[in-house]
Protein backbone atom coordinates (compact mmCIF):
# COMPACT_ATOMS: atom_id res chain seq x y z
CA UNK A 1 -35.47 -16.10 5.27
CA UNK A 2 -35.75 -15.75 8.83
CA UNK A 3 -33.53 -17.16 11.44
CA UNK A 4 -34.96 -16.41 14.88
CA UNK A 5 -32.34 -18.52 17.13
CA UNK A 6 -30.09 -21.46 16.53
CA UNK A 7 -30.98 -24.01 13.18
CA UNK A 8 -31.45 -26.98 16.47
CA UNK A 9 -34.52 -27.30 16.38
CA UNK A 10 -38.07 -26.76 14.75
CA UNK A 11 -39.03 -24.28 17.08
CA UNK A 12 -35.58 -22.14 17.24
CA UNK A 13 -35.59 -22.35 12.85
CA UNK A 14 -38.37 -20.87 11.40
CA UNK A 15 -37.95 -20.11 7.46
CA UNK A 16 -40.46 -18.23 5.04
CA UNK A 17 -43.85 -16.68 6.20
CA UNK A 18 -44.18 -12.96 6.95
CA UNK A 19 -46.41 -14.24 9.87
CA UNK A 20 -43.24 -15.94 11.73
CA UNK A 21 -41.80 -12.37 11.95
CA UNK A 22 -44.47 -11.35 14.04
CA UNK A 23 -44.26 -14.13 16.08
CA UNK A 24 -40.97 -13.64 16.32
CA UNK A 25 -41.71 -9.73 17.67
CA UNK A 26 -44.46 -10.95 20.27
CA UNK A 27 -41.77 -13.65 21.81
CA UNK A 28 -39.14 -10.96 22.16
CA UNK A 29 -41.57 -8.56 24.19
CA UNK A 30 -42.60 -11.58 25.58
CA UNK A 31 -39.34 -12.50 26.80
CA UNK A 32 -38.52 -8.44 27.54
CA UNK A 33 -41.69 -8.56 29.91
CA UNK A 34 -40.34 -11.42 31.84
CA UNK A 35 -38.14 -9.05 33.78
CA UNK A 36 -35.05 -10.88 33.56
CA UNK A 37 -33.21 -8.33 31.29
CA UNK A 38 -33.46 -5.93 34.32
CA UNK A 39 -30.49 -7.34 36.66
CA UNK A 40 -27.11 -5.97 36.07
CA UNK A 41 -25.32 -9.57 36.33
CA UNK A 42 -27.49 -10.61 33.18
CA UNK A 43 -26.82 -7.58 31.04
CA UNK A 44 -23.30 -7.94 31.96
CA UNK A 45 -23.34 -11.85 31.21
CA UNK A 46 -24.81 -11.18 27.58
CA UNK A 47 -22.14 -9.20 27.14
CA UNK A 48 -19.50 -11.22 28.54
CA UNK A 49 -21.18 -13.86 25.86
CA UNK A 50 -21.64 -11.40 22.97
CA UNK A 51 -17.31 -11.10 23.43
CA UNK A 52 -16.38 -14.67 23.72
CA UNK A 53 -19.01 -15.28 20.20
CA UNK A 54 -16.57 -12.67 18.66
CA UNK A 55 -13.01 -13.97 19.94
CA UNK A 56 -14.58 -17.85 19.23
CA UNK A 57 -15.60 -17.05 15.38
CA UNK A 58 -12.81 -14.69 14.99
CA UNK A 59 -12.01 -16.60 12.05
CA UNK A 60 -15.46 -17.18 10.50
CA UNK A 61 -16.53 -13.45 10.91
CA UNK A 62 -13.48 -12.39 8.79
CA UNK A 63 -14.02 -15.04 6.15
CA UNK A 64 -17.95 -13.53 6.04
CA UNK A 65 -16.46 -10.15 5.42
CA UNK A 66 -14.22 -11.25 2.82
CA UNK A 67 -16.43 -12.89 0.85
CA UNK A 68 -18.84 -9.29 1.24
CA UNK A 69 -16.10 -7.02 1.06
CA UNK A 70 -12.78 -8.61 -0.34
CA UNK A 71 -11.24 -7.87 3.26
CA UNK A 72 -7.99 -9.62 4.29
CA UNK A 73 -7.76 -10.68 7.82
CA UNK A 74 -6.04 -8.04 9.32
CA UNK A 75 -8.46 -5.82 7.76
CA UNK A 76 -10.90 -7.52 9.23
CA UNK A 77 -10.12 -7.28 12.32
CA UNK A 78 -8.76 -3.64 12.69
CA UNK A 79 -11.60 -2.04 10.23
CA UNK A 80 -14.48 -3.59 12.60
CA UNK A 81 -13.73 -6.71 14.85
CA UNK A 82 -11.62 -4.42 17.17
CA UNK A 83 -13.66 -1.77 17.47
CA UNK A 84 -17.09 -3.73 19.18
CA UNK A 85 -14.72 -5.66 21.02
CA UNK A 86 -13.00 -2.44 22.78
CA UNK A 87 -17.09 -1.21 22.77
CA UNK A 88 -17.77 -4.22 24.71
CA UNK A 89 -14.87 -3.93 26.89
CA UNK A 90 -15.39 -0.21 27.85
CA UNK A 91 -19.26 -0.78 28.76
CA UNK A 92 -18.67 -3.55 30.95
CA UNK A 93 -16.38 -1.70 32.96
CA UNK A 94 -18.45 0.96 33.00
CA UNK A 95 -21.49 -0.19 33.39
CA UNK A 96 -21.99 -0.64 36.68
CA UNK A 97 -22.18 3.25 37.18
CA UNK A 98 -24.26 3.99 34.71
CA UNK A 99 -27.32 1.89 35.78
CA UNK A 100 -27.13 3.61 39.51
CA UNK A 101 -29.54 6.49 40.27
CA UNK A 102 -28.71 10.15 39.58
CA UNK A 103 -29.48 12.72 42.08
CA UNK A 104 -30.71 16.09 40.93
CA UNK A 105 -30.72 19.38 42.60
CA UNK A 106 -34.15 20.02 44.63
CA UNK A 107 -36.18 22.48 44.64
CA UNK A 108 -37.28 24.92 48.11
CA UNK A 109 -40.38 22.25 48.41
CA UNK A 110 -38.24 19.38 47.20
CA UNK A 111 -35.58 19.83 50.10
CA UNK A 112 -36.82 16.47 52.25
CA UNK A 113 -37.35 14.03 49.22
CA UNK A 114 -35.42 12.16 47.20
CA UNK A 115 -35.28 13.66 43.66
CA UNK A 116 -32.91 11.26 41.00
CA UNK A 117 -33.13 10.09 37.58
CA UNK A 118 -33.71 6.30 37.12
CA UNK A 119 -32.53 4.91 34.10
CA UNK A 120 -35.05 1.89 32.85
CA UNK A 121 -35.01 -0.16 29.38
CA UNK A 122 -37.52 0.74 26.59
CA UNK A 123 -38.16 -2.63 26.00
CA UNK A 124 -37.71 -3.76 22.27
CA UNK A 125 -35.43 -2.64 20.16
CA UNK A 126 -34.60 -3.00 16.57
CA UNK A 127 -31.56 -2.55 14.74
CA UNK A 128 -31.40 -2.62 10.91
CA UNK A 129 -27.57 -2.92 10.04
CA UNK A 130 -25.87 -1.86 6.89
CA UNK A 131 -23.85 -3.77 4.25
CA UNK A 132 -20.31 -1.51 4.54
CA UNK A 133 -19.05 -2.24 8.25
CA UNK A 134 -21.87 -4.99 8.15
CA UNK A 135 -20.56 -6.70 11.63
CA UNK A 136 -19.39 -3.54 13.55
CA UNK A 137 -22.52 -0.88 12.36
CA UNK A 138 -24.88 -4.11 13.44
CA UNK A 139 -23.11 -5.25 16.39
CA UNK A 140 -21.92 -2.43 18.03
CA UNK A 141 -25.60 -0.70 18.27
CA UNK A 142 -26.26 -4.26 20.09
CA UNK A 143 -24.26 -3.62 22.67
CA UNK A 144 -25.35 -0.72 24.00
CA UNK A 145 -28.80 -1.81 23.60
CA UNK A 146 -28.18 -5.12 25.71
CA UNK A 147 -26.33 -2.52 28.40
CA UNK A 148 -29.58 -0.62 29.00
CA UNK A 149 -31.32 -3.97 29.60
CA UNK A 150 -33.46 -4.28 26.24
CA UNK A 151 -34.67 -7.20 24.33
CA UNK A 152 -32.96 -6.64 20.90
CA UNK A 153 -34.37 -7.67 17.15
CA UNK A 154 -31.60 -7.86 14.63
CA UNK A 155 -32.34 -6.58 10.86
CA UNK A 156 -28.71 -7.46 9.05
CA UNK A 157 -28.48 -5.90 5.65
CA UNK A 158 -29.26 -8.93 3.25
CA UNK A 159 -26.66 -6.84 0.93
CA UNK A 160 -23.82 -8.24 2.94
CA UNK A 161 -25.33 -11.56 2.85
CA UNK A 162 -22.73 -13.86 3.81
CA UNK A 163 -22.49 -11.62 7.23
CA UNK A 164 -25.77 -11.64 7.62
CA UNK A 165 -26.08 -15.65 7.24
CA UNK A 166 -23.00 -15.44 9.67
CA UNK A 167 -24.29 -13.69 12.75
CA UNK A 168 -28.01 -15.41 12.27
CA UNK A 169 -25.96 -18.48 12.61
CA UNK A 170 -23.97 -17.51 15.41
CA UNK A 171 -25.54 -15.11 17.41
CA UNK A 172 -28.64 -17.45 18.75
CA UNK A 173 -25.15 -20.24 19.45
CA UNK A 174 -24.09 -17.54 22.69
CA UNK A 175 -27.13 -14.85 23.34
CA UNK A 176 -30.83 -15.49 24.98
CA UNK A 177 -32.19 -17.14 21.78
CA UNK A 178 -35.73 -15.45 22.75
CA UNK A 179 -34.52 -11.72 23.84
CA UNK A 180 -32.12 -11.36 20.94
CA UNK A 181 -33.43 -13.08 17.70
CA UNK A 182 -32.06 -12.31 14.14
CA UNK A 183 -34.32 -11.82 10.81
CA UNK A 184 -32.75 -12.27 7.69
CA UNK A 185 -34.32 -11.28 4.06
CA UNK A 186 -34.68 -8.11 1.70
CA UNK A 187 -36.97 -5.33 1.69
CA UNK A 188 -40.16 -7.72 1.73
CA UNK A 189 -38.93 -8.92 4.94
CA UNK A 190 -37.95 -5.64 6.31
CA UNK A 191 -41.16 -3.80 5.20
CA UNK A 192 -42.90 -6.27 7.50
CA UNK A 193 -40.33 -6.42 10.59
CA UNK A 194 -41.41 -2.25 10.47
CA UNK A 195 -45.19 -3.14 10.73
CA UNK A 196 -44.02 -4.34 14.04
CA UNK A 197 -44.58 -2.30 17.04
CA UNK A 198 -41.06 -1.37 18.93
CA UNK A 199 -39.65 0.68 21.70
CA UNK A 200 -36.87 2.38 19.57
CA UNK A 201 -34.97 2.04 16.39
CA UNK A 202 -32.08 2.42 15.28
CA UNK A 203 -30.88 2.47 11.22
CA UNK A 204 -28.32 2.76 9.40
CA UNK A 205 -28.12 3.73 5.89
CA UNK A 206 -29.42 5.97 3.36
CA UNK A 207 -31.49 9.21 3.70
CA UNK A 208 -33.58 8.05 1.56
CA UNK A 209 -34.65 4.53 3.60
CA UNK A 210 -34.16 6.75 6.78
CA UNK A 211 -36.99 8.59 5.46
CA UNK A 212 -39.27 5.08 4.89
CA UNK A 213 -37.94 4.12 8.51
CA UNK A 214 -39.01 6.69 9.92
CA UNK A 215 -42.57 7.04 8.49
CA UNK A 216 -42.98 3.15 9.77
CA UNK A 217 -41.62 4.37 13.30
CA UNK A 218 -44.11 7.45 13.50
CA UNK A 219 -47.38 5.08 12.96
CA UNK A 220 -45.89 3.56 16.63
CA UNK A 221 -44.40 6.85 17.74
CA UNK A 222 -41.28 5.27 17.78
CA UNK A 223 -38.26 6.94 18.53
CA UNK A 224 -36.02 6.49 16.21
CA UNK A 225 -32.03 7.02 15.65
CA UNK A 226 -30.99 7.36 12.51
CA UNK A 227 -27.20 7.01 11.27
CA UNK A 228 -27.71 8.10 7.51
CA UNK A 229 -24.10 9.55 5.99
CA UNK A 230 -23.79 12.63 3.70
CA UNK A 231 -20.64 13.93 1.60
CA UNK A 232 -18.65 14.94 4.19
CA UNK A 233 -16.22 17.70 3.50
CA UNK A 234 -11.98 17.50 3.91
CA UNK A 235 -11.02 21.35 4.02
CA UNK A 236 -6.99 21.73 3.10
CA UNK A 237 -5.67 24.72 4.39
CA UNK A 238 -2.28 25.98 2.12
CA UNK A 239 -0.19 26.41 4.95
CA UNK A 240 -0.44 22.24 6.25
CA UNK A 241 1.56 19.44 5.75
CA UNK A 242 0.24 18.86 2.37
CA UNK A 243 2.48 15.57 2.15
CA UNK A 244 1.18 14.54 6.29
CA UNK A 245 -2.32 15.27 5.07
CA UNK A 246 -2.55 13.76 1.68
CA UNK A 247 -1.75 10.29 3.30
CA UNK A 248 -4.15 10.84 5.94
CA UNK A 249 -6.84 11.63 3.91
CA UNK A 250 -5.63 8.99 1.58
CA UNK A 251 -6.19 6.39 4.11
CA UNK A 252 -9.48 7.35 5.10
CA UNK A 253 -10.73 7.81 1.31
CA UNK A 254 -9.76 4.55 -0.13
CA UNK A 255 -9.83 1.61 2.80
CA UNK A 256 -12.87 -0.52 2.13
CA UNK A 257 -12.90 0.68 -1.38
CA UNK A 258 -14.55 4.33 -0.59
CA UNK A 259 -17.49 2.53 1.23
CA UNK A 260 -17.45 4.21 4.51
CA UNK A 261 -19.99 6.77 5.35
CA UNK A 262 -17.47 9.34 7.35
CA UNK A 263 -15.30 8.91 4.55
CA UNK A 264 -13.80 12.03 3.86
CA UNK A 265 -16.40 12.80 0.14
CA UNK A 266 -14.09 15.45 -1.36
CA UNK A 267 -11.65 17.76 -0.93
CA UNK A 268 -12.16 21.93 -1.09
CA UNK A 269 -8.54 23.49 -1.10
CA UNK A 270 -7.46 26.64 -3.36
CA UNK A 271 -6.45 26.45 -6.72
CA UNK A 272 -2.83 27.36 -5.86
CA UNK A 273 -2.50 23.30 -4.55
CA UNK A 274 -4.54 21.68 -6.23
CA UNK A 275 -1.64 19.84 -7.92
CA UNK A 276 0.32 19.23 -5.05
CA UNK A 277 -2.85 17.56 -3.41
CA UNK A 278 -3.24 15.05 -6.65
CA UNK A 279 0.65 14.32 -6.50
CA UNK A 280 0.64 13.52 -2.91
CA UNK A 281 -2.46 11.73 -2.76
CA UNK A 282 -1.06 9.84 -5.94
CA UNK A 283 1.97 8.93 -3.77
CA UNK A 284 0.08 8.43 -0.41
CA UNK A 285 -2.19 5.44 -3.07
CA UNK A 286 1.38 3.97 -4.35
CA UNK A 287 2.83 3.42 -0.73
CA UNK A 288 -0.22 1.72 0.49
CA UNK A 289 -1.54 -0.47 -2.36
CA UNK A 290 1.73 -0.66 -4.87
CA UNK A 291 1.84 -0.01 -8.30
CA UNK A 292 -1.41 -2.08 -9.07
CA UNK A 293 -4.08 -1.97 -6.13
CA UNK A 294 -5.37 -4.21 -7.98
CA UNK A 295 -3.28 -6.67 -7.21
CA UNK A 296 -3.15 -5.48 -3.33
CA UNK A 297 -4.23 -7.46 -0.31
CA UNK A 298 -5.36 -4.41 1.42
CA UNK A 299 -7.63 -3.17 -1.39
CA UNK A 300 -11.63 -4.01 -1.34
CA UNK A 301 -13.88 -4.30 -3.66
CA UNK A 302 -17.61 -2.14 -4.48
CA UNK A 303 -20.23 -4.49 -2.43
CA UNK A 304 -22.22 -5.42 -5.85
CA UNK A 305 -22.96 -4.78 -9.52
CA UNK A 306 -25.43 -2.31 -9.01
CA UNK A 307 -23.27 -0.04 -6.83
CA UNK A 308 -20.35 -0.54 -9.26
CA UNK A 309 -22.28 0.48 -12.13
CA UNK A 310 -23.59 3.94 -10.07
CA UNK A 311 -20.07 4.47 -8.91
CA UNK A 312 -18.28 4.42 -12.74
CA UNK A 313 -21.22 6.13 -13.95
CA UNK A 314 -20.10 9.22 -11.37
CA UNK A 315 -16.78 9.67 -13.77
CA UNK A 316 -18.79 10.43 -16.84
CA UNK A 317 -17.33 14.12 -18.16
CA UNK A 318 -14.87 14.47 -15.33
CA UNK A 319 -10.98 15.00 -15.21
CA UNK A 320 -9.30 12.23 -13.97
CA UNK A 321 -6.20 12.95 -13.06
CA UNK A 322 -5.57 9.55 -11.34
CA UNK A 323 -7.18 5.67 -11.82
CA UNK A 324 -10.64 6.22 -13.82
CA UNK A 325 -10.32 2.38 -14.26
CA UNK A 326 -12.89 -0.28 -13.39
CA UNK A 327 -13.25 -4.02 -13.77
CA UNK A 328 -16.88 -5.20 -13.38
CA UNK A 329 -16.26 -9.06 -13.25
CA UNK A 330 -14.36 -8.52 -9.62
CA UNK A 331 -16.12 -5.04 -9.02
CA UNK A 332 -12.80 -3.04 -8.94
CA UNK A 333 -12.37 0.26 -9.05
CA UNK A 334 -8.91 1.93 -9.09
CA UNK A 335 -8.06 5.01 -6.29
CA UNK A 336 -9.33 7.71 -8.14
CA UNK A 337 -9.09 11.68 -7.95
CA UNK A 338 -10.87 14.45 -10.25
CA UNK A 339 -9.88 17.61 -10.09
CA UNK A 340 -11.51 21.43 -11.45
CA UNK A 341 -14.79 19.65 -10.68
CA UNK A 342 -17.98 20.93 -11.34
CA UNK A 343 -19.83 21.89 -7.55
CA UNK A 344 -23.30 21.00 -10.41
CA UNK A 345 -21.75 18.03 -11.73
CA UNK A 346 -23.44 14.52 -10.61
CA UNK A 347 -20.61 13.74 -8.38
CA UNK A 348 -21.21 16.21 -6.50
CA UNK A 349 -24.83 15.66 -5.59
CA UNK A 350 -24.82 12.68 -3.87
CA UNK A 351 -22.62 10.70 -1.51
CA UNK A 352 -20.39 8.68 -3.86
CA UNK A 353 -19.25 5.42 -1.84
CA UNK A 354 -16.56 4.44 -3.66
CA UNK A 355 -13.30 5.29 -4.08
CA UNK A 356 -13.76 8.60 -6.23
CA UNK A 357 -12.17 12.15 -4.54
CA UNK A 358 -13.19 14.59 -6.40
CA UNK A 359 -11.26 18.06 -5.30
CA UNK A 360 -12.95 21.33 -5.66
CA UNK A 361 -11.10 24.70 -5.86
CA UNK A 362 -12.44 27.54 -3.44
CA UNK A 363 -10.19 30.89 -3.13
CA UNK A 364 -10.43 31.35 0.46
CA UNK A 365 -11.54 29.76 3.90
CA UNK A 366 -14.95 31.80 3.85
CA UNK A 367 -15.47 30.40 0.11
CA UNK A 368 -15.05 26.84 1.48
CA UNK A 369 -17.84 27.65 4.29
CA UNK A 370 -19.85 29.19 2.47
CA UNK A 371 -20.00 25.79 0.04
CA UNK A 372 -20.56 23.68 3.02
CA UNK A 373 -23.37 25.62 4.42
CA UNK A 374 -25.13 25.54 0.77
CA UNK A 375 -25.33 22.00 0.94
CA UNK A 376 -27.39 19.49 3.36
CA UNK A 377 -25.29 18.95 6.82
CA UNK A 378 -22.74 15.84 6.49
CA UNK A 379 -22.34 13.43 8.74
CA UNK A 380 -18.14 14.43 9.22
CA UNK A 381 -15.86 17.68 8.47
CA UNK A 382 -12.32 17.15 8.07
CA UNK A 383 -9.99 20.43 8.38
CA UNK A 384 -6.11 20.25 8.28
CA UNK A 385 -4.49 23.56 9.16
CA UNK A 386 -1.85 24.53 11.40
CA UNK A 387 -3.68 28.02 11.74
CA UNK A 388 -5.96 27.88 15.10
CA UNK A 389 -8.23 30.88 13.69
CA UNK A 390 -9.32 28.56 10.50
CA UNK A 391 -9.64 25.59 12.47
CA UNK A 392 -12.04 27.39 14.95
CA UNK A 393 -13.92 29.64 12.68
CA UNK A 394 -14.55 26.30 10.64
CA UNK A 395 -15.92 24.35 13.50
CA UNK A 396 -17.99 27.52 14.80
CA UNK A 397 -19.49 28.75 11.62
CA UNK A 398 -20.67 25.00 9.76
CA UNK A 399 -22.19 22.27 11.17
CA UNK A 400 -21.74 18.34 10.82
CA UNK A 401 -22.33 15.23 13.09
CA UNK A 402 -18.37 15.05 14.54
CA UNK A 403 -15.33 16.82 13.31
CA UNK A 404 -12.22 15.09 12.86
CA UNK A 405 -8.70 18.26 12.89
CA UNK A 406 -5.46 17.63 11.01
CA UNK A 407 -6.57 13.43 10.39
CA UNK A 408 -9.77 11.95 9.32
CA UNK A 409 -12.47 9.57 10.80
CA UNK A 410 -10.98 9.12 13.62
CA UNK A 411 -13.27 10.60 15.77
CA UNK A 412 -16.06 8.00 15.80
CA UNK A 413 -13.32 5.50 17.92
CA UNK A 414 -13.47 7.24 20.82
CA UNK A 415 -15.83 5.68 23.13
CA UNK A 416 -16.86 9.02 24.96
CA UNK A 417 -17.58 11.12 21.82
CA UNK A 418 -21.47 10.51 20.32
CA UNK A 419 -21.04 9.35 17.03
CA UNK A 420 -24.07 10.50 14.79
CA UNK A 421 -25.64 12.79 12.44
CA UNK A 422 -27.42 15.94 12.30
CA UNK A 423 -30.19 16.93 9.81
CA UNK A 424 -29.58 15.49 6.23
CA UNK A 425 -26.94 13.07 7.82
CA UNK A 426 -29.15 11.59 10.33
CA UNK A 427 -30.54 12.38 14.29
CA UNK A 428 -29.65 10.79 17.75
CA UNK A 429 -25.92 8.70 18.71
CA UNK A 430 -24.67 6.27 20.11
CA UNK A 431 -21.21 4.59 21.32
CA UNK A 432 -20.27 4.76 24.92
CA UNK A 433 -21.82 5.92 27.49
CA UNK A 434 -24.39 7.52 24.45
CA UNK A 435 -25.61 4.11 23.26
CA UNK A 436 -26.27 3.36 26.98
CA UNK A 437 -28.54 6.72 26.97
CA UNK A 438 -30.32 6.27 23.61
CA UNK A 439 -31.34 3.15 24.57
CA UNK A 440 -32.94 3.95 27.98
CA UNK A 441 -35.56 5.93 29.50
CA UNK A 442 -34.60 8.32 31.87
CA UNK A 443 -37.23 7.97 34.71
CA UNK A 444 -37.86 11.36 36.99
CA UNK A 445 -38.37 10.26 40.20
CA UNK A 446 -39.48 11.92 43.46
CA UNK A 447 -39.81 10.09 46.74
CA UNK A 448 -41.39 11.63 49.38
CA UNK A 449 -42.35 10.19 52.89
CA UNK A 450 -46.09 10.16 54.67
CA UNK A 451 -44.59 12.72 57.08
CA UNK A 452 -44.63 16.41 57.48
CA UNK A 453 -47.63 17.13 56.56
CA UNK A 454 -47.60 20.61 58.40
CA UNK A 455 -45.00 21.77 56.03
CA UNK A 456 -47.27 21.04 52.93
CA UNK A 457 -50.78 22.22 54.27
CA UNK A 458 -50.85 25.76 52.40
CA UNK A 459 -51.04 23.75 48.48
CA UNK A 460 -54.64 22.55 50.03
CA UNK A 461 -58.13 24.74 49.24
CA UNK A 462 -59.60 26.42 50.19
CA UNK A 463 -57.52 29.63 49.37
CA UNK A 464 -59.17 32.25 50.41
CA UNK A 465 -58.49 32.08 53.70
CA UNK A 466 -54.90 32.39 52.90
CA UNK A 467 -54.85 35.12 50.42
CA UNK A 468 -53.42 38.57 51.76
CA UNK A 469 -54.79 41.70 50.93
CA UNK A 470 -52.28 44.56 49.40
């Protein structure tokens, strides 16, 4: 199905063909071509309408993600809603300074002109959202793309399809119906929205569709950002606060059911813990969800059949020294935690996405690097020490998109810090002042007046004249 604007009228709801996609494409550009992205006021004024949609259908956004996700309210609102909303908040204040020219240094010959870097919009933009944080990974993109002044096309994930029905209801109801249309469907519908010539694009998901995306984008040289997760490590030094760090990590393992790609993947501590860790995660699990998460408010649910059927299939042969349980009819899986696991075993091979920690003995700090650097680059590294040397010589001798000391996940709120990937776990970021940059082209520019010539005559033939004997 695709939902280009508001279901008002014929024109603004078009359902079915693969040729109304195009269509769709062509008005955007056509729109983007008008020029009237370009002003500051308007960017700012999408905006401005982009945070009253969210405040206005508050209510209906958090009912979409709890029939996706099994969210409450407050879950709702803290695990996504307030994060685009502070996003929009801190570009509109900032904006303003970001869209002005930056001067450069000059050169000798350059001392006269004016040498600065314009920032300009690419144009069109696409971003294809994911099913996990299916309003804040789709919205928040948005609104750096609208900041740099580009038309946008919106590609919800059709996993998360009550979401995805949400904002291609709602979004057309407060944005330029023509600059910022929404396509919903599956993969037929997305194969053909990537036939589509853009100006940039921006995915999130799986290596694996990262690599599809990207093959489309390369037919268009398209330049592409690509947010794609990874089994990101959680290093536990012995001499933390195991009990501190066990709740932490606890927190960040097992909200949204596992299903957040910085989720701490596993643990690496040595063998000489490895029961404190389970006991303290165990008790970390109990004060948050009660003796039955089950039965907890706060406790989601795997997104679909499929993905609960790969998740329990992950616990096949493993020690399971907490939950193992699962309950396909409501897609509930109980906190779990495997320990003395296999580094060949299948849950260790691929990001799990669920809420599975399997912990994995190493006997020293240079063990635990050396099984990070053997594996493809994740998209997060957790350490907790109290022991500056680890934390440093961790940092400077792995790599990962962010790194999150002594708590996890945390570091992808901060508007100022690029949230991406690197290698395996993706390429380019955005948030901030980042999204602002991905999303435009920065323009060299050298003005120089009719004047002076004098002072330029020597670049002009014919040179031998000028050429010195030595």
């Amino acid at each position: 199905m695709l939902i280009p604007a508001a279901p008002a009228t014929g024109r603004d709801c078009v359902k079915g063909t693969m040729n109304k996609i195009s269509e769709v494409v062509q008005r955007a550009r056509a729109a983007f071509n008008s020029g009237r992205t370009r002003p500051l006021q308007f960017r700012i004024q999408q905006l401005e309408a982009l945070r009253r949609m969210i405040k206005e259908r508050e209510k209906d956004i958090a009912d979409a993600l709890a029939a996706d996700l099994h969210r409450n309210e407050w879950n709702a609102y803290h695990d996504e809603v307030v994060y685009v909303l502070e996003e929009i908040e801190y570009v509109i204040q900032n904006l303003p300074e970001w869209v002005m020219d930056e001067p450069t240094e000059k050169t000798a010959n350059t001392q006269h002109d004016e040498c600065y870097i314009h920032s300009e919009p690419l144009g069109v933009v696409l971003i294809i959202g994911t099913w996990n944080y299916p309003f804040d990974l789709t919205i928040q993109p948005m609104v750096g793309a609208i900041a740099a002044g580009n038309s946008v096309v919106l590609k919800p994930s059709e996993v998360s399809e009550n979401t995805a029905n949400l904002l291609a209801t709602i979004i057309p109801q407060y944005l330029d119906k023509d600059l910022f249309p929404v396509i919903n469907g599956g993969i037929p519908e997305t194969t053909e929205v990537l036939k589509q010539r853009f100006d940039h694009i921006l995915y999130t998901g799986s290596p694996g569709v990262g690599k599809i995306v990207m093959t489309a984008a390369a037919k268009h040289l398209t330049p592409v950002t690509l947010e794609l997760g990874g089994k990101s490590p959680c290093y536990v030094d012995k001499d933390c606060d195991l009990d501190l760090a066990c709740r932490r990590i606890a927190w960040g393992k097992y909200m949204n059911s596992g299903q957040t790609c910085v989720a701490p993947d596993y643990i690496l501590c040595d063998p000489s813990i490895q029961n404190q860790v389970v006991e303290k995660l165990k008790k970390a699990v109990k004060e948050f969800y009660g003796e039955d998460a089950k039965k907890s408010p706060d406790y989601g649910r795997i997104i679909n059949s499929r993905h609960f059927q790969r998740v329990m299939g992950l616990l096949e042969g493993q020690k399971v020294a907490c939950g193992g349980t699962g309950d396909a009819a409501t897609r509930y899986i109980a906190p779990t935690i495997l320990t003395d696991v296999d580094p060949e075993s299948p849950v260790m091979q691929e990001e799990i996405f669920g809420p599975i920690m399997p912990i994995v003995c190493v006997r020293s700090l240079e063990e635990a690097i050396q099984f990070i650097n053997q594996r493809e680059k994740p998209l997060a590294l957790y350490v907790f020490s109290q022991n500056d040397r680890v934390i440093k010589k961790m940092i400077a001798e792995t790599s990962s998109g962010g790194v999150t000391v002594n708590d996890v996940i945390l570091h992808i709120s901060v508007h100022s810090l690029p949230f991406g990937g690197v290698g395996n776990s993706g390429m380019g970021a955005y948030h901030g002042k980042h999204s602002f940059v991905t999303f435009s082209h920065r323009r060299s520019c050298l003005v120089r007046s009719l004047g002076k010539e004098d002072a330029f005559r020597g670049r002009y033939p014919p040179s031998l004249s000028k050429m010195t004997r030595h």
